[in-house]
Protein backbone atom coordinates (compact mmCIF):
# COMPACT_ATOMS: atom_id res chain seq x y z
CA UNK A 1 -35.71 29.68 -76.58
CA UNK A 2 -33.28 28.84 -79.33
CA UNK A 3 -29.29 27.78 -78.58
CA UNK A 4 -26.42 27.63 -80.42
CA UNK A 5 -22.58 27.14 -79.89
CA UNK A 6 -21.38 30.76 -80.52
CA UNK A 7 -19.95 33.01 -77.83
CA UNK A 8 -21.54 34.99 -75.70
CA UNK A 9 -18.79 37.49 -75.43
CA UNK A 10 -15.05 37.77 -76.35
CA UNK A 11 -14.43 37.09 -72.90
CA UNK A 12 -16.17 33.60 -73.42
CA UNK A 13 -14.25 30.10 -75.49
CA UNK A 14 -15.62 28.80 -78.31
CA UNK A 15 -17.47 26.25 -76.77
CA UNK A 16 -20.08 28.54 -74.13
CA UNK A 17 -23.50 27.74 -75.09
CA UNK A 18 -25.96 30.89 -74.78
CA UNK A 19 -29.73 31.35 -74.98
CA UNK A 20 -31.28 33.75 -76.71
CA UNK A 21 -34.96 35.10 -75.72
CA UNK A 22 -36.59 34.74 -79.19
CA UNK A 23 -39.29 37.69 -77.80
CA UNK A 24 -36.86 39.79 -76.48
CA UNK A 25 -33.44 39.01 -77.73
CA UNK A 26 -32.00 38.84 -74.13
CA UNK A 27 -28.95 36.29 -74.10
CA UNK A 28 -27.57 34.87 -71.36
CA UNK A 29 -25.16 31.73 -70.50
CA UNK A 30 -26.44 28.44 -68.84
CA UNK A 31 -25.57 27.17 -65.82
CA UNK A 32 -23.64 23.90 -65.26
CA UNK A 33 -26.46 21.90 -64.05
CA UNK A 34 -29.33 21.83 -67.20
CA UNK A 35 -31.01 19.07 -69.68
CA UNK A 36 -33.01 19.74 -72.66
CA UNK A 37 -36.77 20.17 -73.60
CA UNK A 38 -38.45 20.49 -76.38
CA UNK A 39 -38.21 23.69 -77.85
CA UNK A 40 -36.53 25.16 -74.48
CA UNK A 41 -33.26 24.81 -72.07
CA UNK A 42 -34.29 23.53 -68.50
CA UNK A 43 -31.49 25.04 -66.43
CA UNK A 44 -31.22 23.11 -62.88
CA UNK A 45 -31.41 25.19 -59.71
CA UNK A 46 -27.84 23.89 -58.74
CA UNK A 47 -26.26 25.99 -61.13
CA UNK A 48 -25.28 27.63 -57.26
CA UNK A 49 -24.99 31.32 -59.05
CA UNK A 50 -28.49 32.66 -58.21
CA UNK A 51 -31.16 33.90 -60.40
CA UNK A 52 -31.59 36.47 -63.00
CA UNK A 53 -33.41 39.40 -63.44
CA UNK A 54 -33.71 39.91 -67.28
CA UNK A 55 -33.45 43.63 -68.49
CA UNK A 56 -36.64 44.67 -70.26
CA UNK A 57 -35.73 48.47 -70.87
CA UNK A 58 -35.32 49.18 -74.52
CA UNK A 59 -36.84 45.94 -75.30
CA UNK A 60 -40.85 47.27 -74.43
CA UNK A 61 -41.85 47.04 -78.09
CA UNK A 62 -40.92 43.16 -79.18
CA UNK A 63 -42.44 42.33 -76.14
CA UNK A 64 -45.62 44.01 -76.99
CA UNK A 65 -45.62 42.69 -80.33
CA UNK A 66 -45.61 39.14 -78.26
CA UNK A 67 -48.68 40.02 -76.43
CA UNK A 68 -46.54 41.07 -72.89
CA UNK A 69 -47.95 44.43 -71.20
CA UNK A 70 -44.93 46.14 -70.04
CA UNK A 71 -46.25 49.69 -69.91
CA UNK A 72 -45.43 49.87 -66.04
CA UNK A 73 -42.09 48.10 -66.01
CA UNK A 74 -38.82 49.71 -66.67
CA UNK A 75 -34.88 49.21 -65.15
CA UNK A 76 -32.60 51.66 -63.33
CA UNK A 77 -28.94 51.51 -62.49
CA UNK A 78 -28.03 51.46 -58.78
CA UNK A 79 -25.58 53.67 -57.34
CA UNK A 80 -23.38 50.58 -55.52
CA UNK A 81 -23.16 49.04 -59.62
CA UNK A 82 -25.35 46.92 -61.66
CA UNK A 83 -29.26 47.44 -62.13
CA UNK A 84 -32.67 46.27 -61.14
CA UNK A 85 -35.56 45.60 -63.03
CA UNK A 86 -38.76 48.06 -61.68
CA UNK A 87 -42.64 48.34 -62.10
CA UNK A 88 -44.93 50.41 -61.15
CA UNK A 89 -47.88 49.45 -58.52
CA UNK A 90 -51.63 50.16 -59.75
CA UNK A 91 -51.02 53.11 -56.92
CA UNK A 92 -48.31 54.23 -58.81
CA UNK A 93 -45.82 53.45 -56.18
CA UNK A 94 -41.94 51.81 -57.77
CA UNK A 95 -41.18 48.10 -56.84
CA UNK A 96 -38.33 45.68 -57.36
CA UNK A 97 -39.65 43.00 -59.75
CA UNK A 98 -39.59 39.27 -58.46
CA UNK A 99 -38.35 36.47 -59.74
CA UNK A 100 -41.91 35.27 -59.52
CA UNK A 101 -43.27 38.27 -61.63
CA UNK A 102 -45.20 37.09 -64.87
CA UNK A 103 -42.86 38.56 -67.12
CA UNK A 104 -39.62 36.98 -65.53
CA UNK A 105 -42.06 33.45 -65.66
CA UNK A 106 -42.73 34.14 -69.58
CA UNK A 107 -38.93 34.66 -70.17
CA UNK A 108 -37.32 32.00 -67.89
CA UNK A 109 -39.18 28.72 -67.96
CA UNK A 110 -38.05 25.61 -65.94
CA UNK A 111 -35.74 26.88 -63.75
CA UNK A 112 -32.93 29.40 -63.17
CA UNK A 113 -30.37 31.48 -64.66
CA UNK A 114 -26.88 31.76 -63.23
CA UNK A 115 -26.37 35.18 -62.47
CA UNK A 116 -22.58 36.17 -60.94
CA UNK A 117 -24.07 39.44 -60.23
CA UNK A 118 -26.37 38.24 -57.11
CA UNK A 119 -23.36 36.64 -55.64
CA UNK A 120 -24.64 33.71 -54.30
CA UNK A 121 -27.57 34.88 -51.66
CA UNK A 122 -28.06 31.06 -50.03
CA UNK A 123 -24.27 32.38 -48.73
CA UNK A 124 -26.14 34.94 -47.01
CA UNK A 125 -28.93 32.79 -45.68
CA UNK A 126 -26.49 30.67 -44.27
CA UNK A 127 -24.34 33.25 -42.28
CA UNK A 128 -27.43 34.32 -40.73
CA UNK A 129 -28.47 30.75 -39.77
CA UNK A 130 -25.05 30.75 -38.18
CA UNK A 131 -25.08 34.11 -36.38
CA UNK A 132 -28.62 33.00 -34.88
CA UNK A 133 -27.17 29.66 -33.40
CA UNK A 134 -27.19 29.70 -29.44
CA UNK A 135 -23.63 28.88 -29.42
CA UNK A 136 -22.23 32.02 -31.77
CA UNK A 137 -21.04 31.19 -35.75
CA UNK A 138 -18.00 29.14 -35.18
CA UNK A 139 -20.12 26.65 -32.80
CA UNK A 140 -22.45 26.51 -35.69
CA UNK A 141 -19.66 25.50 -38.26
CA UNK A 142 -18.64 23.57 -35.88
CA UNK A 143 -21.58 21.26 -35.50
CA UNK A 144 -21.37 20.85 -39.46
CA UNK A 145 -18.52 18.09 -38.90
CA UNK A 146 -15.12 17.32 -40.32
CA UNK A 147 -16.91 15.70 -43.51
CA UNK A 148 -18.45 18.97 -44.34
CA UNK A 149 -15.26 21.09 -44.73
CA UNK A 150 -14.03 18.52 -47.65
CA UNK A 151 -17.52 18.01 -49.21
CA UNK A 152 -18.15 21.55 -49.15
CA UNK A 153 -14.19 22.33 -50.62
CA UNK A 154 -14.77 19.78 -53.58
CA UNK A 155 -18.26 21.53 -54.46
CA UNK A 156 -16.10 25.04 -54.48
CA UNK A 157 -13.27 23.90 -56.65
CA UNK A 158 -15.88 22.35 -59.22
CA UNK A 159 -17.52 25.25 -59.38
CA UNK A 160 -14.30 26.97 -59.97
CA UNK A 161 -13.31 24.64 -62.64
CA UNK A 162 -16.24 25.73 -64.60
CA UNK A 163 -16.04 29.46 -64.20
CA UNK A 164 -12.30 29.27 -65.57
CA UNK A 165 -11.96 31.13 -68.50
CA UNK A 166 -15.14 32.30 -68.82
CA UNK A 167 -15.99 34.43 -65.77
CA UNK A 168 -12.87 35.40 -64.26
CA UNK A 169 -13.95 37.77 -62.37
CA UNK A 170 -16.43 35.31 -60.51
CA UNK A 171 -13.50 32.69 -60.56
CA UNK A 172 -10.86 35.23 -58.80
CA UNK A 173 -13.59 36.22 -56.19
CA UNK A 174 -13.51 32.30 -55.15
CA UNK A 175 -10.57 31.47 -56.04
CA UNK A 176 -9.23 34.26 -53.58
CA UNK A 177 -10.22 32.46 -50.19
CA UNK A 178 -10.43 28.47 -51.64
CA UNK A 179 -7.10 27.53 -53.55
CA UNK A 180 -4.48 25.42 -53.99
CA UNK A 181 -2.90 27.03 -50.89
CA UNK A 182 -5.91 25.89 -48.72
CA UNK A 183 -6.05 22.70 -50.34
CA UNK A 184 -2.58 21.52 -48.93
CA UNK A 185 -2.97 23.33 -45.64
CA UNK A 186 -6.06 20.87 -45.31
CA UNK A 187 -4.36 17.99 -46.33
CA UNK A 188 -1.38 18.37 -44.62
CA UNK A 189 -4.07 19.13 -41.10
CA UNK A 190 -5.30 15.61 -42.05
CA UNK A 191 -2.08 14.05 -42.20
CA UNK A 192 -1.28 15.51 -38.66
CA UNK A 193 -4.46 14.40 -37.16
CA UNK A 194 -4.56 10.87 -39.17
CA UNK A 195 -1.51 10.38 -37.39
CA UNK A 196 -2.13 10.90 -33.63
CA UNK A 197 -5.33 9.03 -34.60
CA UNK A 198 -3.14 6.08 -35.23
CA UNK A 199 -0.41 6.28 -32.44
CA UNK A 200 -3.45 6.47 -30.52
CA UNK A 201 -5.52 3.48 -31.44
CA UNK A 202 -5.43 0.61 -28.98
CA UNK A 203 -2.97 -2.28 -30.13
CA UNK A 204 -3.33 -5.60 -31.14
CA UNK A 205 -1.31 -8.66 -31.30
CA UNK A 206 -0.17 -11.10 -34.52
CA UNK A 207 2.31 -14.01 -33.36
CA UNK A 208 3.49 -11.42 -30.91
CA UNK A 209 3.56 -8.53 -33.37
CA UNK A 210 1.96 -5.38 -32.62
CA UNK A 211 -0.91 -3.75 -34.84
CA UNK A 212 -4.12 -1.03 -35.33
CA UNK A 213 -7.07 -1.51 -36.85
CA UNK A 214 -7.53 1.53 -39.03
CA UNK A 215 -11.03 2.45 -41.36
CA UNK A 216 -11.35 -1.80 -41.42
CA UNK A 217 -8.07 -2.57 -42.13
CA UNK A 218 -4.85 -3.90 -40.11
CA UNK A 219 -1.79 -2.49 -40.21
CA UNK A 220 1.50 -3.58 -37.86
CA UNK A 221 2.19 -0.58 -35.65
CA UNK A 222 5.89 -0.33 -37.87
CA UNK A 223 4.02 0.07 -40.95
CA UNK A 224 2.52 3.38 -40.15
CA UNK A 225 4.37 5.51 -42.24
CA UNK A 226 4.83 3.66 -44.88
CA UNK A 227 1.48 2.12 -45.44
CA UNK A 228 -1.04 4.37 -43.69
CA UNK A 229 0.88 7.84 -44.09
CA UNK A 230 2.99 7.96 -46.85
CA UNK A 231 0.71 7.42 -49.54
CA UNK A 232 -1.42 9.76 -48.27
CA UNK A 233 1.46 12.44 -48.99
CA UNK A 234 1.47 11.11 -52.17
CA UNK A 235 -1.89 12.37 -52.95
CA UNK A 236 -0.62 15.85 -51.38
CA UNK A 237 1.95 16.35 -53.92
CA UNK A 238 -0.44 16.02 -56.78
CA UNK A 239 -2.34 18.18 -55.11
CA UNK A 240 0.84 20.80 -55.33
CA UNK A 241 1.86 20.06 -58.65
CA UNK A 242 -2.17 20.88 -59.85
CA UNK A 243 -1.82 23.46 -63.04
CA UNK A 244 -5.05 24.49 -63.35
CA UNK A 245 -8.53 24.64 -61.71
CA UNK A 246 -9.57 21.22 -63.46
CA UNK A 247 -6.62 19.45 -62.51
CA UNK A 248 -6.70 21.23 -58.76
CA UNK A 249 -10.34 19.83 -58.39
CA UNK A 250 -9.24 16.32 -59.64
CA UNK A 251 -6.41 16.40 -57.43
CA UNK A 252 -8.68 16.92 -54.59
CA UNK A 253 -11.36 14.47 -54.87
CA UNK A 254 -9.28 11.91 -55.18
CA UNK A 255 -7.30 13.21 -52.18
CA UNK A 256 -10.28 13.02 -50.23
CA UNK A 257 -12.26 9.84 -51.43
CA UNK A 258 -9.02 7.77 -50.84
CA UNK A 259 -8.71 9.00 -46.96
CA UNK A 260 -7.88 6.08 -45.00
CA UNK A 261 -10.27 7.38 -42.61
CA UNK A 262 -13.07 9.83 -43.18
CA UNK A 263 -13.25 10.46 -39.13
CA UNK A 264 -16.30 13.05 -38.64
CA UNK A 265 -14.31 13.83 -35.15
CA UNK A 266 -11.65 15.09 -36.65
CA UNK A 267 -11.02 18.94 -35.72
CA UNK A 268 -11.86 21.17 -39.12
CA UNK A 269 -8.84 23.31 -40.51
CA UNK A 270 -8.36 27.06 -38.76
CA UNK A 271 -7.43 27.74 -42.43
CA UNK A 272 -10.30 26.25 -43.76
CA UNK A 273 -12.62 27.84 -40.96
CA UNK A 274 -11.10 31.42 -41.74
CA UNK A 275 -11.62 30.67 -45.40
CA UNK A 276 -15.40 30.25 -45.09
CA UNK A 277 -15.80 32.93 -42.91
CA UNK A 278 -14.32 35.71 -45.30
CA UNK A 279 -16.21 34.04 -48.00
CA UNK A 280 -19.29 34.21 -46.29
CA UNK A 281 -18.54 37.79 -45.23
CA UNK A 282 -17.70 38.86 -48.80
CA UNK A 283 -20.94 37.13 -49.95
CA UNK A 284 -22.76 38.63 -47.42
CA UNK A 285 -21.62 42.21 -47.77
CA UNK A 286 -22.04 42.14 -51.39
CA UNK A 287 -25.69 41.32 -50.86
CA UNK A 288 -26.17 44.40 -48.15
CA UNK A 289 -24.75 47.13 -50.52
CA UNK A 290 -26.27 45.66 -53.38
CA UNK A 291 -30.23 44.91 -52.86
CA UNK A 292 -30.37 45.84 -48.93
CA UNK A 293 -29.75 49.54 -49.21
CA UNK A 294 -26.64 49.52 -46.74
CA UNK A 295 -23.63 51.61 -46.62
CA UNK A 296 -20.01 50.34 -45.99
CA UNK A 297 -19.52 51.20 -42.09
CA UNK A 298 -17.43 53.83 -41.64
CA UNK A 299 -14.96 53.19 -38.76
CA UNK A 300 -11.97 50.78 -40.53
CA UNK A 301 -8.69 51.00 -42.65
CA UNK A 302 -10.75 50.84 -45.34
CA UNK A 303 -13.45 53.40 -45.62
CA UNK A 304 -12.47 56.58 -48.02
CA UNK A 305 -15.06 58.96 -49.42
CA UNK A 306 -14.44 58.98 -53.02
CA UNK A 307 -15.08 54.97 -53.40
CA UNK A 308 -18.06 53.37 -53.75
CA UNK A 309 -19.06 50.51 -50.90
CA UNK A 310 -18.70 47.62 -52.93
CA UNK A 311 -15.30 49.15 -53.99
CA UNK A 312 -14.14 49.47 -50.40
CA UNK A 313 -14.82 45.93 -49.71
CA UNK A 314 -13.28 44.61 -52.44
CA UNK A 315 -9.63 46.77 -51.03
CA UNK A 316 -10.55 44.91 -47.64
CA UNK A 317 -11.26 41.44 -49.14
CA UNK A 318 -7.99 41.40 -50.75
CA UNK A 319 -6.15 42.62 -47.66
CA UNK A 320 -7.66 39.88 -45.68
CA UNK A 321 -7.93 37.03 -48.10
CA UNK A 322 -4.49 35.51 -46.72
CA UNK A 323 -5.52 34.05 -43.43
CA UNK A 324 -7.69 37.18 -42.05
CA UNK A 325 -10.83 36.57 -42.99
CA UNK A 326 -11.74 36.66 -39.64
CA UNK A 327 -11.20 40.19 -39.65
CA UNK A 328 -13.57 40.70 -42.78
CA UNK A 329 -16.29 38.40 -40.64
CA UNK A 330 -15.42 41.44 -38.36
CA UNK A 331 -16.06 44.11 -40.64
CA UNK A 332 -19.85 42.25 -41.64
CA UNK A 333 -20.85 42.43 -38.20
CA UNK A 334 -19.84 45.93 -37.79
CA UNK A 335 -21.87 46.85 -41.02
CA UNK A 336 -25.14 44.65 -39.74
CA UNK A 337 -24.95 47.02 -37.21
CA UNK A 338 -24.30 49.96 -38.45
CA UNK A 339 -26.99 49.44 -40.84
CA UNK A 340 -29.65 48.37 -38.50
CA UNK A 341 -30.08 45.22 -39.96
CA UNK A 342 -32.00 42.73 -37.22
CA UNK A 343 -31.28 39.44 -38.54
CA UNK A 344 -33.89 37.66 -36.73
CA UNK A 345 -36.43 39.84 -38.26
CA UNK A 346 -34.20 38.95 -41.55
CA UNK A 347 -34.92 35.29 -41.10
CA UNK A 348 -38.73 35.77 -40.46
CA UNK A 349 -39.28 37.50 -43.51
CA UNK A 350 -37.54 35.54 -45.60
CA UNK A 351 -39.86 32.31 -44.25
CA UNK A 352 -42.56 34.61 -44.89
CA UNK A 353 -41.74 35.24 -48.46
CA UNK A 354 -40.70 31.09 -48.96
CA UNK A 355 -44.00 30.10 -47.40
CA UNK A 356 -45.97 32.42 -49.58
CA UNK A 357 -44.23 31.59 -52.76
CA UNK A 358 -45.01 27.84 -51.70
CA UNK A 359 -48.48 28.25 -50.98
CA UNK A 360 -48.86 29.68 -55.02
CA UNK A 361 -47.51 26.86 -56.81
């Protein structure tokens, strides 16, 4: 594969690198996460957009001509939107091509292709890890720790960073349940909670002066709010004044690697909570219209005959994106089952499949 510095598409800057399939002409844009090869572009697994399924209609011949049989493969365009790459079975019978499929090995070599269209399936693998926990979903998210809402929220916003200008409808999707909004309502939860941790913490005595031992450090009990608090509320205000994604995601990790106290019993934000589950649901219900064959369920505000599935979600992810994504949560679960969809069996299969794919390398 050859690169070059020229856009992909007007919608792209200057500066987006694209490959170009020297067989087949296919380009594409590489993820964050990639290093160079000879004569090739590694892209990393972590680009955290999922993988691609190259077109190969229209493109039969130069593939020929590069010693590629692709007399049984050929693309059609689903009814929810996009398309998906088909072959033909020695029986005859139509398949979805794999990403493990000789022809998608010959064309992407050493790793993955970011792909905004597949919305982010390890989403969906880990909603149903959740809804198969003993304890329901929001024990499982639960069990993650306080940590995990902040480590998690500074992996979004980097990610958001980078789609900025050059997939904005990708960017928007995110950017609709993890923003600047959330960002404060989390740090203004930790301020609460760092300080009934600290009116809390035993005392101490200095020549008769009271004080707390806080994340390995001593402050006198009147210094709270001056030392401990307020330049934590410092960090918040940068936080509000952010501009831009970049600036946003800077504003953040420093917020969060200069916490006095990175307590893992701290209680996780409702707002962040809600956040990930309409995320997750969006995610989730994407995937079901798009490669699982389901229909939007029918009993909600938001069903209407004339619009396609993944444009009815997309009316009820934008109704719920303030604060309700609880209610879109809702809606997945009332699709699952609608649709049939067993979620154990879900989970089996897919350890089938991982195990299998394991066993061939």
């Amino acid at each position: 594969m050859t690169t070059n510095k020229n856009n992909v598409n007007n919608n792209m800057s200057n500066n987006e690198t694209k490959v170009m399939c020297p067989v087949c002409g296919t380009e594409f844009a590489i993820g964050e996460h990639e290093h160079r090869v000879k004569n090739a572009i590694s892209i990393g697994k972590d680009s955290g957009l999922g993988e691609v399924y190259l077109p190969v209609s229209k493109r039969g011949q130069a593939l020929e001509s590069a010693g590629i049989d692709t007399t049984k493969y050929f693309s059609i365009n689903l009814p929810t939107g996009g398309s998906q790459l088909m072959k033909l079975t020695d029986e005859g019978v139509p398949v979805a091509v794999t990403a493990d499929d000789p022809i998608m090995q010959q064309i992407v070599q050493g790793g993955t292709v970011p792909n905004r269209n597949l919305f982010r399936r390890w989403v969906m693998s880990q909603v149903f890890h959740g809804l198969q926990d003993r304890g329901g979903f929001s024990d499982w998210l639960k069990w993650h720790g306080y940590k995990y809402q902040w480590e998690m929220l500074v992996e979004e916003l980097r990610v958001q960073a980078k789609l900025y200008g050059k997939d904005m409808e990708n960017y928007e999707a995110r950017n609709r349940w993890f923003n600047r909004e959330l960002c404060v309502t989390m740090a203004k939860d930790y301020v609460k909670q760092l300080r009934k941790d600290a009116s809390e913490r035993p005392t101490h005595k200095c020549k008769g002066v009271p004080y707390i031992i806080f994340g390995n450090k001593n402050y006198f009990v009147s210094d709270i709010e001056k030392k401990l608090v307020y330049p934590v509320e410092l960090r918040i205000s940068a936080i509000e004044s952010s501009k831009n994604p970049q600036q946003l995601y800077n504003a953040v990790l420093h917020f969060w690697q200069n916490t006095p106290c990175s307590s893992n019993y701290y209680d996780q934000c409702a707002a962040w909570k809600d956040a990930y589950k309409g995320m997750g649901a969006y995610a989730t219900m994407q995937n079901l219209l798009r490669f699982h064959g389901c229909k939007f369920p029918k009993d909600n505000d938001f069903y209407t005959r004339n619009l396609t599935g993944l444009q009815m979600l997309e009316n009820a992810a934008i109704s719920y994106s303030d604060g309700d994504g609880w209610r879109l949560f809702g809606l997945m679960k009332q699709m699952l089952d609608e649709n049939g969809i067993n979620i154990d069996a879900k989970m089996r299969e897919w350890a089938k499949e991982k195990k299998a794919k394991n066993l061939k390398r």
